[in-house]
N, C-alpha and C. Protein backbone atom coordinates (compact mmCIF):
# COMPACT_ATOMS: atom_id res chain seq x y z
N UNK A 1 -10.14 -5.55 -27.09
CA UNK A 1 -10.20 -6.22 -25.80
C UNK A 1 -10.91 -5.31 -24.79
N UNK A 2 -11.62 -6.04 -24.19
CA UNK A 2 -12.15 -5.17 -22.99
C UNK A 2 -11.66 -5.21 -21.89
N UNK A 3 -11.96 -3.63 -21.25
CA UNK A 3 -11.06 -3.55 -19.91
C UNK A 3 -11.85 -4.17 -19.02
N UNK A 4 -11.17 -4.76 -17.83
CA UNK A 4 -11.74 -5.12 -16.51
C UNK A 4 -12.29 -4.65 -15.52
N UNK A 5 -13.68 -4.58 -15.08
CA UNK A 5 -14.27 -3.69 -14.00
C UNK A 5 -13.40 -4.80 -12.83
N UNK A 6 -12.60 -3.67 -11.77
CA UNK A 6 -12.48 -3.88 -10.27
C UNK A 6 -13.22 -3.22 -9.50
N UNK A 7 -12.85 -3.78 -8.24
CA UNK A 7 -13.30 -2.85 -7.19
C UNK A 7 -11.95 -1.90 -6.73
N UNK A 8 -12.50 -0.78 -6.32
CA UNK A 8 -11.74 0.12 -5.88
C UNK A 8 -10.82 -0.29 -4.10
N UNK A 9 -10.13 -0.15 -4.00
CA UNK A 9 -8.90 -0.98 -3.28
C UNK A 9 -9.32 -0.18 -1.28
N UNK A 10 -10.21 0.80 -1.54
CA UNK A 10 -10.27 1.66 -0.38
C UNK A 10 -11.96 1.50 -0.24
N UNK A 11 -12.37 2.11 -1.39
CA UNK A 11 -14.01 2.02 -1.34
C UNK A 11 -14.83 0.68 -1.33
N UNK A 12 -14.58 -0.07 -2.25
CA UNK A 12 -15.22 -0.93 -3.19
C UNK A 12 -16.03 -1.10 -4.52
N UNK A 13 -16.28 0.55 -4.80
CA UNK A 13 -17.16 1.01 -6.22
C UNK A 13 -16.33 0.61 -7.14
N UNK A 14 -17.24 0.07 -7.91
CA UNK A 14 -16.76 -0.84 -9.11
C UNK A 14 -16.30 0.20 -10.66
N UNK A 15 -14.60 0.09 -10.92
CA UNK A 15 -13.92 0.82 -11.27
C UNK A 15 -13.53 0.31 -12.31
N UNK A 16 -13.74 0.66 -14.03
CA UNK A 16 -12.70 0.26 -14.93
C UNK A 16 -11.19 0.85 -15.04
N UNK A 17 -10.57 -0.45 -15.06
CA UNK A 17 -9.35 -0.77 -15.00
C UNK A 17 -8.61 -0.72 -16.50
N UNK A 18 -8.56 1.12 -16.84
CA UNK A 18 -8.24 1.37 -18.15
C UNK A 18 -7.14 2.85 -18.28
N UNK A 19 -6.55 2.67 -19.12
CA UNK A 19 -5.81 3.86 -19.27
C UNK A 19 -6.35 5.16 -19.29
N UNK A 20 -7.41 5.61 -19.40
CA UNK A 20 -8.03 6.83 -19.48
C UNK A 20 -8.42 6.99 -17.79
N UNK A 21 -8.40 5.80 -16.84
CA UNK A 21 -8.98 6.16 -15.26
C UNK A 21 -7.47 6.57 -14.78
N UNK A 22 -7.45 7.79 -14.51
CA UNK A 22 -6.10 8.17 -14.24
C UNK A 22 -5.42 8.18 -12.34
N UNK A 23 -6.91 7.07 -11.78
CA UNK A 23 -6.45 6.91 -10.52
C UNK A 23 -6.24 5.14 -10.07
N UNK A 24 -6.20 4.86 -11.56
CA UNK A 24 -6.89 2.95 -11.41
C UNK A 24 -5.48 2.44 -10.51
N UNK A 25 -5.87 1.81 -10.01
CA UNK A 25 -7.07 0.63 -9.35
C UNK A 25 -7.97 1.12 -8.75
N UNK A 26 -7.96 2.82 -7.84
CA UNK A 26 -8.82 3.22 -7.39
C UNK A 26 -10.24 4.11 -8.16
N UNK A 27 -11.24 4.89 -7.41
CA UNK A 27 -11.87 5.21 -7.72
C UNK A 27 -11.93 7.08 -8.23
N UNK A 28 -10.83 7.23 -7.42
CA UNK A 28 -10.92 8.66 -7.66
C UNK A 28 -9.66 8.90 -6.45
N UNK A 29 -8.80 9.78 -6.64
CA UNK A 29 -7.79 11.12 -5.54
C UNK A 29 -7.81 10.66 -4.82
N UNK A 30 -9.07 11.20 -3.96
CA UNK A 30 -9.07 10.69 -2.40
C UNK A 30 -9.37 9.30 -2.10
N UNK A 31 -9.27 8.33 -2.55
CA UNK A 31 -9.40 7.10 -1.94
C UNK A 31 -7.79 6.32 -2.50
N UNK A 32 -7.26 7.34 -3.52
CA UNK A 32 -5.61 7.11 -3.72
C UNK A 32 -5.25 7.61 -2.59
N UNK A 33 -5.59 8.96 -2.50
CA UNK A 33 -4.80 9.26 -0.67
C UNK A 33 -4.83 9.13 0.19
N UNK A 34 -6.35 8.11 0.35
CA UNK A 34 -6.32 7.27 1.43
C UNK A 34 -5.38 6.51 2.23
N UNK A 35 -5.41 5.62 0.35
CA UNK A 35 -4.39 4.20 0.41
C UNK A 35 -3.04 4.60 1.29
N UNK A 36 -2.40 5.84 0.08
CA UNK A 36 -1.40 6.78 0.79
C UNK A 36 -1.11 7.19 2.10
N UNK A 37 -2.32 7.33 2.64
CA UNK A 37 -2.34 7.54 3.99
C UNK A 37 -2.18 6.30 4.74
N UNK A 38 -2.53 5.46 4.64
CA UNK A 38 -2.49 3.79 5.35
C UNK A 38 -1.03 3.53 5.55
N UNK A 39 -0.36 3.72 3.95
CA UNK A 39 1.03 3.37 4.17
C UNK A 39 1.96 4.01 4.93
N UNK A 40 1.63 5.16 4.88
CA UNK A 40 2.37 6.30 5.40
C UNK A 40 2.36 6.11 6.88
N UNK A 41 0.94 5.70 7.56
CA UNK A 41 0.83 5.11 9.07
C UNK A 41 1.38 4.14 8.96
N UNK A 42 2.10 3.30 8.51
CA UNK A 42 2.32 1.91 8.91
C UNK A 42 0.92 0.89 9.09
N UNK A 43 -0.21 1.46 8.70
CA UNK A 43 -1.33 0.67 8.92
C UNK A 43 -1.16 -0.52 8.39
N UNK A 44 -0.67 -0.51 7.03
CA UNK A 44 -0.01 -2.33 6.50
C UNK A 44 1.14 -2.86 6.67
N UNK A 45 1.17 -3.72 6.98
CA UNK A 45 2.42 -4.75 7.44
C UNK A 45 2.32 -5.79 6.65
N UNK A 46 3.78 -6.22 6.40
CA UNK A 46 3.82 -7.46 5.90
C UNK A 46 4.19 -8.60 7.32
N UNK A 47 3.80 -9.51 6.70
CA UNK A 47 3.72 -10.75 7.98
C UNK A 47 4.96 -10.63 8.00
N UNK A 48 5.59 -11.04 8.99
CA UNK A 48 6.85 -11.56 9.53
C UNK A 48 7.46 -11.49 11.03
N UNK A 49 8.66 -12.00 11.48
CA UNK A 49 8.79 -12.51 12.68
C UNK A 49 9.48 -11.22 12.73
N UNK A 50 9.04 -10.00 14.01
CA UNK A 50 9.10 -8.72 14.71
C UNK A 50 11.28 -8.52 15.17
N UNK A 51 11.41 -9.88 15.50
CA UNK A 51 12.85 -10.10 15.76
C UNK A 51 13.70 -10.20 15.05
N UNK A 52 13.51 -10.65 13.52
CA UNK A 52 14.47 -10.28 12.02
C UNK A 52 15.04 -9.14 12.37
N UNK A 53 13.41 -7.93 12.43
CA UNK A 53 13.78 -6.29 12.16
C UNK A 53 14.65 -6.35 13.53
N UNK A 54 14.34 -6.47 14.71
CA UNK A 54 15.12 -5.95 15.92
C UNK A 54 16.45 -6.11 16.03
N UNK A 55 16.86 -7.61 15.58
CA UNK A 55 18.31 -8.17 15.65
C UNK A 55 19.02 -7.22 14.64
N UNK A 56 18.53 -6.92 13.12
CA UNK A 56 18.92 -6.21 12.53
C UNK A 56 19.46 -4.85 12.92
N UNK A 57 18.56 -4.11 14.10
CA UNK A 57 18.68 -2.59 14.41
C UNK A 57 20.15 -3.29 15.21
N UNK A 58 19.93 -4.35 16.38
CA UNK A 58 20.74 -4.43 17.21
C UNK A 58 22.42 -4.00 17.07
N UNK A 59 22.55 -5.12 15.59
CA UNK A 59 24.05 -5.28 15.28
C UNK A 59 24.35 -3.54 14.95
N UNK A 60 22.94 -2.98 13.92
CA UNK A 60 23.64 -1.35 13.44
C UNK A 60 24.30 -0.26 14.27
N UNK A 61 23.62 -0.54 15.64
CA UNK A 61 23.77 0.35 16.39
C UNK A 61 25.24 -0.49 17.54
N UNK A 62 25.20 -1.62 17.43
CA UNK A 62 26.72 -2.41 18.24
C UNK A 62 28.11 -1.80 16.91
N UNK A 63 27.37 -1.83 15.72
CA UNK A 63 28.78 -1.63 14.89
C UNK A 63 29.39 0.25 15.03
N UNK A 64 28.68 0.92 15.58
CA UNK A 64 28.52 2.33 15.69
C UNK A 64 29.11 2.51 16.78
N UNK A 65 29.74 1.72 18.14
CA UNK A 65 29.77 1.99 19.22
C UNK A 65 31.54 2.12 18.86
């Protein structure tokens, strides 16, 4: 079976998607520590309504009092 060329998730250079690429999905380290870095800022979010998380903090910190 043949492996799948992707694109790299930070760059876009077109990357086989095989057990011997020991950074796959990416292209290489630094565009893994990129990614790493994104998450680490909070740069990605998942969609959702901002007031779930808040009401949530609300009650933690009312049950503490």
């Amino acid at each position: 079976m043949k492996n799948p060329v992707v694109d790299c998730p930070a760059c876009g250079r077109k990357v086989t998607f095989s057990a011997s690429n020991r950074w796959r999905p990416f292209c290489s380290q630094r565009c893994k520590n990129l990614d790493l870095g994104a998450w680490a800022a909070e740069r990605y979010r998942i969609a959702g309504d901002a007031r779930d998380r808040d009401e949530g903090q609300g009650e933690e910190s009312r049950d503490r009092s």
